[in-house]
N, C-alpha and C. Protein backbone atom coordinates (compact mmCIF):
# COMPACT_ATOMS: atom_id res chain seq x y z
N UNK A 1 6.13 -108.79 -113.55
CA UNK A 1 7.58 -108.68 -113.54
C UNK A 1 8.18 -109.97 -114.09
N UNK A 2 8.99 -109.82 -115.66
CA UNK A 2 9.63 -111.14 -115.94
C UNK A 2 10.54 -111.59 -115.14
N UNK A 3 11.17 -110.82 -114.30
CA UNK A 3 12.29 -111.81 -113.42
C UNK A 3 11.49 -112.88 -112.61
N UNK A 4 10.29 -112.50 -112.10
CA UNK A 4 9.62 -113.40 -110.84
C UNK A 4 9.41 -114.55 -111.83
N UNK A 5 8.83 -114.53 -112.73
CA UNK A 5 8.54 -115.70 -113.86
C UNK A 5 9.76 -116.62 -113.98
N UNK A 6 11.01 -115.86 -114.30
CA UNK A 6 12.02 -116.92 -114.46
C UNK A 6 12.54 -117.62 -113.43
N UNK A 7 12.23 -116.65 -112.20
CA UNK A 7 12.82 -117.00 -111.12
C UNK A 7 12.13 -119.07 -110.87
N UNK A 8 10.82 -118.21 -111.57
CA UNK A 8 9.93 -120.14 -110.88
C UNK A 8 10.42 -120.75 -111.70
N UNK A 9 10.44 -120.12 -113.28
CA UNK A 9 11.27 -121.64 -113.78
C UNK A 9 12.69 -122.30 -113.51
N UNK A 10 13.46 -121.24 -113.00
CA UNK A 10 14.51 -121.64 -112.95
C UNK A 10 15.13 -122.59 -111.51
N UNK A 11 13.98 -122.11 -110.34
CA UNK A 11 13.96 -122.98 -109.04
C UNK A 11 13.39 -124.20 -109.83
N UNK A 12 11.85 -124.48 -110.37
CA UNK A 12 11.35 -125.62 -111.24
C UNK A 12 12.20 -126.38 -111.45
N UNK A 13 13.12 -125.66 -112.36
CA UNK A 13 13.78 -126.47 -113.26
C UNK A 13 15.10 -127.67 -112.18
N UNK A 14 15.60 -126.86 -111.40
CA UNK A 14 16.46 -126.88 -110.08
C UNK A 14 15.82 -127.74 -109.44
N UNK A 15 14.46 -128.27 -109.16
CA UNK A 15 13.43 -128.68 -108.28
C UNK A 15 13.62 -130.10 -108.67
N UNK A 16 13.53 -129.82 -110.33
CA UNK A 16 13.26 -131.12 -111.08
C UNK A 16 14.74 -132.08 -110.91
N UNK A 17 15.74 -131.48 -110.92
CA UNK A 17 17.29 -131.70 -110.91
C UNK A 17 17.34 -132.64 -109.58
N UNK A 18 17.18 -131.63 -108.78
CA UNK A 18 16.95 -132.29 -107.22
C UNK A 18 16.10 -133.32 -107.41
N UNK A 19 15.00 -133.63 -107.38
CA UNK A 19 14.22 -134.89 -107.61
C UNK A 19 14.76 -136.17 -108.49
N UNK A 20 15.58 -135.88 -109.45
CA UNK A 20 16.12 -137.12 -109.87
C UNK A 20 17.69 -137.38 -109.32
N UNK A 21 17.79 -136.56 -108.53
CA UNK A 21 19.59 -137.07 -108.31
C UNK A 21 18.81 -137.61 -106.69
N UNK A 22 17.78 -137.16 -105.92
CA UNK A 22 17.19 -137.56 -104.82
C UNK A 22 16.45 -139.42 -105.15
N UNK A 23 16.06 -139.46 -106.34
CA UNK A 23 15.33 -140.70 -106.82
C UNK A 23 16.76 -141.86 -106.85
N UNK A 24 17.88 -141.17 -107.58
CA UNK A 24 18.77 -141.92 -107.88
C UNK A 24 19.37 -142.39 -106.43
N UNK A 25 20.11 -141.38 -105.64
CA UNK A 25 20.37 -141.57 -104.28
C UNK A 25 19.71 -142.79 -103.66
N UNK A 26 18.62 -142.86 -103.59
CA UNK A 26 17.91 -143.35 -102.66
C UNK A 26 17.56 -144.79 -103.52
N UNK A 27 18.20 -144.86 -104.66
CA UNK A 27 17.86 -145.77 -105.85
C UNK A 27 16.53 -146.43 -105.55
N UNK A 28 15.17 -145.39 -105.51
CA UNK A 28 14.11 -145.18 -106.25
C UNK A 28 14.03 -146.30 -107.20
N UNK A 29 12.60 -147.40 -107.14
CA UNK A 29 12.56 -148.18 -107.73
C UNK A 29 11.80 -147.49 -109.09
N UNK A 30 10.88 -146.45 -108.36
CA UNK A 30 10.39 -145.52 -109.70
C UNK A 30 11.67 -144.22 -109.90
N UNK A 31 11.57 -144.16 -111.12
CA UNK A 31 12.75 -143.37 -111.43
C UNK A 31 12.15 -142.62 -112.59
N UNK A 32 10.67 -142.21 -112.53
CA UNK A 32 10.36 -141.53 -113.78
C UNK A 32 9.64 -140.13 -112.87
N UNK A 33 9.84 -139.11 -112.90
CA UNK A 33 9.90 -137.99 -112.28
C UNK A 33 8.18 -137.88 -111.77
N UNK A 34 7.78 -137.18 -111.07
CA UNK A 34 6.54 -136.80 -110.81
C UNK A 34 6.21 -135.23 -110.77
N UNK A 35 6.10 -134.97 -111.92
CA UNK A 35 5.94 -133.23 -111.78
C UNK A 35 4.65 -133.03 -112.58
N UNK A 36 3.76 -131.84 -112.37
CA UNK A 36 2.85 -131.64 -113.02
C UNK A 36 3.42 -131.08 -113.82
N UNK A 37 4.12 -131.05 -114.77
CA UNK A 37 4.11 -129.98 -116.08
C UNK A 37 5.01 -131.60 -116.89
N UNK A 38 4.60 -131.50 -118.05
CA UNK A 38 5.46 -132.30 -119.23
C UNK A 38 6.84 -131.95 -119.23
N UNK A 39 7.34 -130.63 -119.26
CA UNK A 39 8.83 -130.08 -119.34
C UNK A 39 9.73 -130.38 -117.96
N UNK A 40 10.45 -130.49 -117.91
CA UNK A 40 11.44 -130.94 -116.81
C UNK A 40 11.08 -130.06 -115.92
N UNK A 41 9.83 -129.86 -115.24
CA UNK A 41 10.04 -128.66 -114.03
C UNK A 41 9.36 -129.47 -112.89
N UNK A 42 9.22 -128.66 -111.91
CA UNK A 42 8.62 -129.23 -110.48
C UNK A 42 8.41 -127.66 -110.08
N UNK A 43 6.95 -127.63 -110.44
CA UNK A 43 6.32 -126.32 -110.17
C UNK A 43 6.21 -125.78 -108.44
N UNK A 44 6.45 -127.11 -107.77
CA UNK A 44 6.19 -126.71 -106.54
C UNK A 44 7.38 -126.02 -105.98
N UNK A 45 8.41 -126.14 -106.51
CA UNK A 45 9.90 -125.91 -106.02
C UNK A 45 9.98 -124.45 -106.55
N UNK A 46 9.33 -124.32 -107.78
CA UNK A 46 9.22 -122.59 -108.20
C UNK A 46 8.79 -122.08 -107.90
N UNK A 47 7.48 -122.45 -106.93
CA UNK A 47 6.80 -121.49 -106.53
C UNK A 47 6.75 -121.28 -104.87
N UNK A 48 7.56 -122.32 -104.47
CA UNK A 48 7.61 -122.28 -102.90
C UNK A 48 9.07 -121.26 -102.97
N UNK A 49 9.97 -121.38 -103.83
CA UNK A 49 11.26 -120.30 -103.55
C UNK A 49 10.76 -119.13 -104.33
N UNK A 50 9.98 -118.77 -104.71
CA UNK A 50 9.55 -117.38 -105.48
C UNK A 50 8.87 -116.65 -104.24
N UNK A 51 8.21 -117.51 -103.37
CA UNK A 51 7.12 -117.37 -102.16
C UNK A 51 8.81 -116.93 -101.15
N UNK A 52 9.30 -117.73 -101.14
CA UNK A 52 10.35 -117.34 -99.62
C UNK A 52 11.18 -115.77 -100.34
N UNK A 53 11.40 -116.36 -101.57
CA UNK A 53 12.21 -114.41 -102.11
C UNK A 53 11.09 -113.25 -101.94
N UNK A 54 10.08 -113.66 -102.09
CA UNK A 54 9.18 -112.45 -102.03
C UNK A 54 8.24 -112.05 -100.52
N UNK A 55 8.60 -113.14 -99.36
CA UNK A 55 8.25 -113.28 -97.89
C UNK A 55 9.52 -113.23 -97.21
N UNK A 56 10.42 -113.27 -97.06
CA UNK A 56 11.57 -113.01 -96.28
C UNK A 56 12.50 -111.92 -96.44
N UNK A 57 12.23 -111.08 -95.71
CA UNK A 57 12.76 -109.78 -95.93
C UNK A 57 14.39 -110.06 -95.94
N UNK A 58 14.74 -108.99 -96.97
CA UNK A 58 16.41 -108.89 -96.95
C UNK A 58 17.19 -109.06 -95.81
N UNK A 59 18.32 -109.52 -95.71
CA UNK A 59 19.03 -109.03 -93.98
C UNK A 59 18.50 -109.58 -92.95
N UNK A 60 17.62 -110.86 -93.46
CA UNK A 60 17.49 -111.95 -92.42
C UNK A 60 18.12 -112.71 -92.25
N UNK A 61 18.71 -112.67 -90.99
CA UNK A 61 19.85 -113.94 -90.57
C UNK A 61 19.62 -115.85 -90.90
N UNK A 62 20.82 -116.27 -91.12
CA UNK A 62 20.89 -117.90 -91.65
C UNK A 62 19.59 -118.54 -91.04
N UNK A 63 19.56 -118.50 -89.69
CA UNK A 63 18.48 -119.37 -88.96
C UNK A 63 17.18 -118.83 -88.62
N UNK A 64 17.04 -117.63 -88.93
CA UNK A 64 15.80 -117.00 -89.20
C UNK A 64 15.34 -117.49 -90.89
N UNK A 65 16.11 -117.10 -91.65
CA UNK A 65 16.07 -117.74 -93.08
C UNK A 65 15.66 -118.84 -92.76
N UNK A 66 16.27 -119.88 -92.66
CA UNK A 66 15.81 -121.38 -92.58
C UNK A 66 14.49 -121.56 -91.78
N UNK A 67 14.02 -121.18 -90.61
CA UNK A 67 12.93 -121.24 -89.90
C UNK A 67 11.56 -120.74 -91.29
N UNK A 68 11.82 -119.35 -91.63
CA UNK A 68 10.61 -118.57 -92.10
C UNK A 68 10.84 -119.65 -93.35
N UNK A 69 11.88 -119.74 -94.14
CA UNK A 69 11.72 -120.89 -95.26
C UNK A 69 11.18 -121.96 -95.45
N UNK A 70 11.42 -122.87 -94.26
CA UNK A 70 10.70 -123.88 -94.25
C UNK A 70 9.14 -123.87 -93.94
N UNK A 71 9.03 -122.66 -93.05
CA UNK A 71 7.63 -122.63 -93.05
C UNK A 71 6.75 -122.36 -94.56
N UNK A 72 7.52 -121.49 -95.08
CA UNK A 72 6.76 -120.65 -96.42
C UNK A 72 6.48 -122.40 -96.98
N UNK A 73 7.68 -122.81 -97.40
CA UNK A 73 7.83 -123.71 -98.53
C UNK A 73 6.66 -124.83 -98.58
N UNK A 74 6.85 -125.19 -96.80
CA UNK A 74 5.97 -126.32 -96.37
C UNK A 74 4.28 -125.95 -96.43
N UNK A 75 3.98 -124.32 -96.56
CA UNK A 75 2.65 -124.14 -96.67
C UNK A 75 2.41 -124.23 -98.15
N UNK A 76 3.52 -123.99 -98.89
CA UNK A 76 3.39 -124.08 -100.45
C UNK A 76 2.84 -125.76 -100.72
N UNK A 77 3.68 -126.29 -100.03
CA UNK A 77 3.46 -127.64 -100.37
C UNK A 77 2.67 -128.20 -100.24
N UNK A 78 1.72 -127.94 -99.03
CA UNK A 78 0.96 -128.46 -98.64
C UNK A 78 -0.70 -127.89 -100.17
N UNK A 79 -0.20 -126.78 -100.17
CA UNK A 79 -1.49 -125.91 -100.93
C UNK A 79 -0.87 -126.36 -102.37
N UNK A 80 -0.52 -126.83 -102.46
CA UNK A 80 0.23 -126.51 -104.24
C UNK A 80 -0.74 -128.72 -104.36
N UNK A 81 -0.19 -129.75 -102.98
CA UNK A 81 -0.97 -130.78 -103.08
C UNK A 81 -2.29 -130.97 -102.91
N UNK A 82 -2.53 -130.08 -102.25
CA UNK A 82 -4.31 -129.93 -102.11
C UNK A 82 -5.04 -129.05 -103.12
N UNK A 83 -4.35 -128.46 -104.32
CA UNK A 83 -4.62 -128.15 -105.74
C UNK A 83 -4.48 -129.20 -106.45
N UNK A 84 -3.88 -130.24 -106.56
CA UNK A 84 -3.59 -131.30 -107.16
C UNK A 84 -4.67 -132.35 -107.32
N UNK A 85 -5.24 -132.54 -105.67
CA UNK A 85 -6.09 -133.50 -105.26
C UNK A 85 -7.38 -132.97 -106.09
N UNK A 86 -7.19 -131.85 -105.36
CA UNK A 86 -8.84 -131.06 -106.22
C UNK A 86 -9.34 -130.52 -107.37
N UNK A 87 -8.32 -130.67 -108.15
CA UNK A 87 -8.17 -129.91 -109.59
C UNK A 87 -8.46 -131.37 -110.26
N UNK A 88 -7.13 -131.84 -109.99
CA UNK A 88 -6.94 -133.42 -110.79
C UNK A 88 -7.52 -134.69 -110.35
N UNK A 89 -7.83 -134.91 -109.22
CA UNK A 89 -7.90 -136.12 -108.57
C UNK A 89 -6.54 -136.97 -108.62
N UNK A 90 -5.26 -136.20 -108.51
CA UNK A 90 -4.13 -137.28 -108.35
C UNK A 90 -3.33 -136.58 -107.48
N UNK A 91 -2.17 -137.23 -106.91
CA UNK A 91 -1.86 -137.30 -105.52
C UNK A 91 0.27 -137.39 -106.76
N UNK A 92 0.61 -136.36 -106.28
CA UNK A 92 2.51 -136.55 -106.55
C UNK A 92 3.32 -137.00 -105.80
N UNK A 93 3.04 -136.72 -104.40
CA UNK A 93 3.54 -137.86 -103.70
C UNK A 93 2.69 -137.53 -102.05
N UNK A 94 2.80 -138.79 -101.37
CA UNK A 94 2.25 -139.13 -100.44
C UNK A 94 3.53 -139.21 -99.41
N UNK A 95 3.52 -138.54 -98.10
CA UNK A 95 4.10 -138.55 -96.81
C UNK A 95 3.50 -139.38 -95.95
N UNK A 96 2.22 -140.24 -96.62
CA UNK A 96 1.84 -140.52 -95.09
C UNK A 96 2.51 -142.05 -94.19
N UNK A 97 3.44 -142.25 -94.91
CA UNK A 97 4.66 -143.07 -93.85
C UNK A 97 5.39 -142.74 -92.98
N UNK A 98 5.42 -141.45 -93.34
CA UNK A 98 6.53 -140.57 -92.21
C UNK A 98 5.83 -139.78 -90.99
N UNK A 99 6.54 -139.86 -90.10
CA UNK A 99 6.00 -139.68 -89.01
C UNK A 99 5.68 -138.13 -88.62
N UNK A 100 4.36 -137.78 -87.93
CA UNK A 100 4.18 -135.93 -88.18
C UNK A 100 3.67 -135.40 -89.16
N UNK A 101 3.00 -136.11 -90.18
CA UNK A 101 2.87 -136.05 -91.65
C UNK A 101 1.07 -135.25 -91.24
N UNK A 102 0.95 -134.17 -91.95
CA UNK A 102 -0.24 -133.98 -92.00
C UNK A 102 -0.80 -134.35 -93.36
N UNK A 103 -2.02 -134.82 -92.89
CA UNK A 103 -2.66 -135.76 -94.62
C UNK A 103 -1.95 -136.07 -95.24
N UNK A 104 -0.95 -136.64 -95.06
CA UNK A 104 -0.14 -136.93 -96.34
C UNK A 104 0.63 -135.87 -97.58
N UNK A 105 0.38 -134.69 -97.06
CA UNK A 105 0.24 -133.26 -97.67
C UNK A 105 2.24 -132.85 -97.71
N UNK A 106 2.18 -133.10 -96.32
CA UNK A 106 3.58 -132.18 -95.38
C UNK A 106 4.16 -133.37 -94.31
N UNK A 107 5.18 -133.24 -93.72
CA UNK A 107 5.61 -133.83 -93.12
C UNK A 107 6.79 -132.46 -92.21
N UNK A 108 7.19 -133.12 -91.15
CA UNK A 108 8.28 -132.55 -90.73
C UNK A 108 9.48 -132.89 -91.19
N UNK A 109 10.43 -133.56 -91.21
CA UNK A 109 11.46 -134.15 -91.87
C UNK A 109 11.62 -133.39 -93.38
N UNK A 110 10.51 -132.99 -94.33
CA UNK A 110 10.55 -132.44 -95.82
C UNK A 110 10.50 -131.06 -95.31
N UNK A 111 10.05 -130.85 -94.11
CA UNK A 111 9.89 -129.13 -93.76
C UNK A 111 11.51 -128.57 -93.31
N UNK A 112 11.64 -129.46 -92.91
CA UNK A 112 13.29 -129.32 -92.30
C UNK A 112 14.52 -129.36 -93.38
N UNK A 113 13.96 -130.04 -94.25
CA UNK A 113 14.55 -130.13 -95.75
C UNK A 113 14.51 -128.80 -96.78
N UNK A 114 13.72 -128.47 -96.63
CA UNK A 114 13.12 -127.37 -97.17
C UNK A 114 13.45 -126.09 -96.76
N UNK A 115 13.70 -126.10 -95.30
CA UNK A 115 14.32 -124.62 -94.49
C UNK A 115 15.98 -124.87 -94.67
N UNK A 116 16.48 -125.85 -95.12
CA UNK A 116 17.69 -125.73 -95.43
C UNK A 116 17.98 -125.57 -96.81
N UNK A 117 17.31 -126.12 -97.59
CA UNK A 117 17.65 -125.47 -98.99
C UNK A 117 16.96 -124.20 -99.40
N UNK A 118 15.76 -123.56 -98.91
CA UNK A 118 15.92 -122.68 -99.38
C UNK A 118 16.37 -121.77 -98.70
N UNK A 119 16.81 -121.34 -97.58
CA UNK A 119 18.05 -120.40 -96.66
C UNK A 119 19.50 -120.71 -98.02
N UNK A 120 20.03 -122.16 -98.28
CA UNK A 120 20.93 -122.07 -98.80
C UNK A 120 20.77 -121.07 -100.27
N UNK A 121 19.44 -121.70 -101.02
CA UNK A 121 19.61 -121.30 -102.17
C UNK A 121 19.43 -119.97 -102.47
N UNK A 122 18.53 -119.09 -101.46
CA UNK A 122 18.75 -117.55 -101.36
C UNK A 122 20.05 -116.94 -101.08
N UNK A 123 20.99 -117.71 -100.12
CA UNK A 123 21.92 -117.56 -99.89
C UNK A 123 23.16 -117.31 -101.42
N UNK A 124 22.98 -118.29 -101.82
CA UNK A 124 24.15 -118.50 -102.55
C UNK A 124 23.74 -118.74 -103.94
N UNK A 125 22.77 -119.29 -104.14
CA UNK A 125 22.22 -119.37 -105.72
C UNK A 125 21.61 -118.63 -106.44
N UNK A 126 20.49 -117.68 -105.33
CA UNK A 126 19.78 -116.17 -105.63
C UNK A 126 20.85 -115.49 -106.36
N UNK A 127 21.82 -115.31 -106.02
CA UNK A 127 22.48 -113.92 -106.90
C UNK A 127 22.72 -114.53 -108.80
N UNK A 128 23.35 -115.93 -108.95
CA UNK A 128 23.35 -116.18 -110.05
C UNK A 128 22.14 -116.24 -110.58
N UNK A 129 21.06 -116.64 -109.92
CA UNK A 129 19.21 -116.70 -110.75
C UNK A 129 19.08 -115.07 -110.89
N UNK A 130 19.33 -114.55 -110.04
CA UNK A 130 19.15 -112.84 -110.37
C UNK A 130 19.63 -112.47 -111.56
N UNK A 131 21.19 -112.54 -112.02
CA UNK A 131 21.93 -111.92 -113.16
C UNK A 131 21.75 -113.03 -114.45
N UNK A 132 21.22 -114.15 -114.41
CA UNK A 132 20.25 -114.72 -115.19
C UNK A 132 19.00 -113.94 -115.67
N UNK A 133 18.43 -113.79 -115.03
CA UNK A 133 17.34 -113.09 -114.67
C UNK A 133 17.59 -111.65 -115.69
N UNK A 134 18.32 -111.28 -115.48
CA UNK A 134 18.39 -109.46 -115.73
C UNK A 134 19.41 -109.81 -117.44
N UNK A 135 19.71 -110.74 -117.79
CA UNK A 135 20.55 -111.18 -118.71
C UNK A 135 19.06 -112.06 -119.80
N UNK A 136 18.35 -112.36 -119.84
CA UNK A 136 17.48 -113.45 -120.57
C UNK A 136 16.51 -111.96 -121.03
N UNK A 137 16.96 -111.89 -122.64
CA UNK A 137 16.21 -111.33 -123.30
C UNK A 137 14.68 -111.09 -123.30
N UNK A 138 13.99 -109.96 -123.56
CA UNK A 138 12.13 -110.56 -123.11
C UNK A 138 11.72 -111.00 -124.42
N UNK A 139 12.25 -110.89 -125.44
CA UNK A 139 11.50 -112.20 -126.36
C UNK A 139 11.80 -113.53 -125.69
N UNK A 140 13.04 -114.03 -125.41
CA UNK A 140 12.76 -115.57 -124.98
C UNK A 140 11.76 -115.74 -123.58
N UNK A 141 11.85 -115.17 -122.94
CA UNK A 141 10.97 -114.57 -121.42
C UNK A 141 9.37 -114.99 -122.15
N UNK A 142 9.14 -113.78 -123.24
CA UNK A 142 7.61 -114.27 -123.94
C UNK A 142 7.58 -115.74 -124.70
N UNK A 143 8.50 -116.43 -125.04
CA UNK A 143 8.44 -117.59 -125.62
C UNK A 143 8.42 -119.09 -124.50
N UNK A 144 9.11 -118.61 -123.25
CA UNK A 144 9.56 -119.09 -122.47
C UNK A 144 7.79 -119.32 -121.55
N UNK A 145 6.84 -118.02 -121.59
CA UNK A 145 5.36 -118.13 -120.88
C UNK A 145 4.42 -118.87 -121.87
N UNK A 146 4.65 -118.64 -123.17
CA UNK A 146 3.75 -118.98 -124.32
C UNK A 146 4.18 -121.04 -124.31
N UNK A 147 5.33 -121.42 -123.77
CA UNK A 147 5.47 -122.74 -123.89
C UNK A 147 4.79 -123.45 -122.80
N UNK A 148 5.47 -122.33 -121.91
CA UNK A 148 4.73 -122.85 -120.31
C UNK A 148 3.00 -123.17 -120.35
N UNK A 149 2.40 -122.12 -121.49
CA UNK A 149 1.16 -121.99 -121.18
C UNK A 149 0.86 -123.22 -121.98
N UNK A 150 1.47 -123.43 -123.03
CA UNK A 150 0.98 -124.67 -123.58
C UNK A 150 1.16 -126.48 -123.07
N UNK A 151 2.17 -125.58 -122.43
CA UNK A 151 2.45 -126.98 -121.42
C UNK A 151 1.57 -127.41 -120.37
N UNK A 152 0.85 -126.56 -119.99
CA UNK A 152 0.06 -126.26 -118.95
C UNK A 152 -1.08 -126.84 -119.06
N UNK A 153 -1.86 -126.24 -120.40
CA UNK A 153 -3.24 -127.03 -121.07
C UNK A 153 -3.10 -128.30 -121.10
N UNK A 154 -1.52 -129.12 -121.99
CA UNK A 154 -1.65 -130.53 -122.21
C UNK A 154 -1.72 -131.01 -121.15
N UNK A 155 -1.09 -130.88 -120.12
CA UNK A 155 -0.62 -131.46 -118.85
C UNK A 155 -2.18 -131.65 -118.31
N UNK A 156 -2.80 -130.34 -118.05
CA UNK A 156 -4.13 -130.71 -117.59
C UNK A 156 -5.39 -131.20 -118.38
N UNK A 157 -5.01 -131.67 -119.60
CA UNK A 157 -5.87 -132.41 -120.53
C UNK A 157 -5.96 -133.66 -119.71
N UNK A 158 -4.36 -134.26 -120.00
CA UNK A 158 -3.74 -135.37 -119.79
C UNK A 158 -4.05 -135.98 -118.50
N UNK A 159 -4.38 -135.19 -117.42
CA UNK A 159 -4.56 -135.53 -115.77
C UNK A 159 -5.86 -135.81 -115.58
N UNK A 160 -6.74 -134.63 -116.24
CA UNK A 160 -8.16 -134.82 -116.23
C UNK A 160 -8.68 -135.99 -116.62
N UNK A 161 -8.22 -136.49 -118.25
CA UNK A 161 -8.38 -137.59 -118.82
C UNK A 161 -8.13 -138.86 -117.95
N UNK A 162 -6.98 -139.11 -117.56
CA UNK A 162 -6.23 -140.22 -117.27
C UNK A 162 -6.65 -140.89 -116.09
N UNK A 163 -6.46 -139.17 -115.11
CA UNK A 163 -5.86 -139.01 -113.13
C UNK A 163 -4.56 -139.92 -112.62
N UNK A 164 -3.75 -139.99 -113.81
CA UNK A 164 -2.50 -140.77 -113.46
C UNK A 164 -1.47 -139.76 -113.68
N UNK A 165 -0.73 -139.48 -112.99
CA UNK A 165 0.32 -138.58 -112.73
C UNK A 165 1.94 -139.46 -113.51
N UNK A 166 1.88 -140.46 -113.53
CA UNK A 166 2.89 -141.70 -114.32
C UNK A 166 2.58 -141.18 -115.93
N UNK A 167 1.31 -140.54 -116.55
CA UNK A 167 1.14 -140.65 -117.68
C UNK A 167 1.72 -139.19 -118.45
N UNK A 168 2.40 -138.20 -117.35
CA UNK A 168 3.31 -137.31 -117.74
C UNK A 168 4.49 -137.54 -118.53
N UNK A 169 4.83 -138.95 -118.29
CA UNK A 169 6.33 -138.95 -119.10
C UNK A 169 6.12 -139.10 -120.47
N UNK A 170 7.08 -138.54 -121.20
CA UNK A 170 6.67 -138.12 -122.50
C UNK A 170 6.08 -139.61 -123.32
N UNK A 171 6.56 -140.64 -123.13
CA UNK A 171 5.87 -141.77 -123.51
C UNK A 171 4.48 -142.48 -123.48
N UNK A 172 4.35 -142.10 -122.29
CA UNK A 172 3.00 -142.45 -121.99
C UNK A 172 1.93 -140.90 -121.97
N UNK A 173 2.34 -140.05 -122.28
CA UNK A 173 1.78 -138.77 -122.93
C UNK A 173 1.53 -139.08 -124.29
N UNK A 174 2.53 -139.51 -124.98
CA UNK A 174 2.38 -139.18 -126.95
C UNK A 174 1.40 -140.43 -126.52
N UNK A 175 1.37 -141.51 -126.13
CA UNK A 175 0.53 -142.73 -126.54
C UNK A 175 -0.66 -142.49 -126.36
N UNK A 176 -1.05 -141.52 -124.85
CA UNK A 176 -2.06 -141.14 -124.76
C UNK A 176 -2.91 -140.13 -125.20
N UNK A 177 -2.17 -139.29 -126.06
CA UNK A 177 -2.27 -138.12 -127.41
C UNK A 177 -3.19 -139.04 -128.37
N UNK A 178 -1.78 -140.22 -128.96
CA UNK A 178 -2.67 -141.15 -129.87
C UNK A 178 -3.74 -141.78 -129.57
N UNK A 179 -3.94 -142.77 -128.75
CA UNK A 179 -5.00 -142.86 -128.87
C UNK A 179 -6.65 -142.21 -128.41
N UNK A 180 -6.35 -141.01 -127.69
CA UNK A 180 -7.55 -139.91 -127.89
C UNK A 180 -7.83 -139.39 -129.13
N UNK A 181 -7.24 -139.45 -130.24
CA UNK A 181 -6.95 -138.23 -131.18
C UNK A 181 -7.53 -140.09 -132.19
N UNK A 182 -7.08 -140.88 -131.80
CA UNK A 182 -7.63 -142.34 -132.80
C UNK A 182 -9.24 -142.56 -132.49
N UNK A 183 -9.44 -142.10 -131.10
CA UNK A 183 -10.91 -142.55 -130.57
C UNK A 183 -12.02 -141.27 -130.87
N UNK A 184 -11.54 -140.39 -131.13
CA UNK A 184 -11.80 -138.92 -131.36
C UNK A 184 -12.48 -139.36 -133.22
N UNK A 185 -11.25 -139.72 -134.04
CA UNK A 185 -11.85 -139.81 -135.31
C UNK A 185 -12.60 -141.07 -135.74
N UNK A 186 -12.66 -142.00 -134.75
CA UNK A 186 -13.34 -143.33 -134.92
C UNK A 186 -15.27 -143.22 -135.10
């Protein structure tokens, strides 16, 4: 189903938004995003609200929403970082300062964070991602998976190679393009 597809990029993309106005807030001495994909997304945010639209039944009340949300999101999170560790050997971010934190994975405080935005964003943002959704042509939809997929390969070239999660930003990506691709023809 192309809507579920856009739906992740378009939380992703939302994910990624949130993460730098959250970096800025908090004026973040690092201020260069941490997402596994090269393109402005934060896969975990697409796929933990794709998980609560497709686990929380319709006509669930605000604080039932928020409870089952934060749970979904926080098991996303936890599984989406323990793919990370084990796929890549790199770590996007670490909880283990905060208090309640399992492995460094989850925390309470981000779970509580999490049952409030996504209760809100089903609430009130679901209907515009929907008529988005039902409005986005399926050629761009197929152009839109075919980028993703290519985004996908470099990204996990790049992690495998490196295991630095810093070497996503497009700068330290092209450099690290070049010189594989220099050591490659040497």
């Amino acid at each position: 189903m192309p809507q579920w597809f856009l739906y992740f990029l378009f939380y992703s993309f939302a994910g990624y938004l949130l993460e730098k106005a959250f970096a800025r807030l908090i004026r973040s001495p690092n201020q260069v995003r941490k997402c596994f994909l090269l393109l402005p997304l934060c896969p975990v945010y697409g796929l933990a609200m794709t998980a609560v639209l497709a686990l929380v039944p319709e006509g669930t009340g605000p604080a039932e929403r928020m409870l089952l949300g934060g749970a979904i999101c926080t098991a996303v999170e936890y599984l989406v970082h323990l793919f990370y560790e084990r796929a890549f050997g790199v770590q996007f971010w670490n909880y283990s300062g905060l208090r309640g934190h399992i492995q460094g994975r989850v925390c309470p405080q981000f779970s509580l964070i999490w049952g409030v935005l996504s209760a809100a964003a089903a609430q009130w943002i679901q209907p515009a991602a929907a008529r988005l959704a039902a409005w986005t042509p399926p050629a761009l939809t197929y152009g839109l998976w075919l980028l993703l997929a290519a985004d996908c390969v470099l990204t996990a070239a790049l992690l495998r190679c490196c295991r630095d999660p810093e070497r996503l930003a497009w700068p330290a990506a092209l450099a690290q393009i070049r010189a594989s691709s220099q050591s490659n023809t040497s």
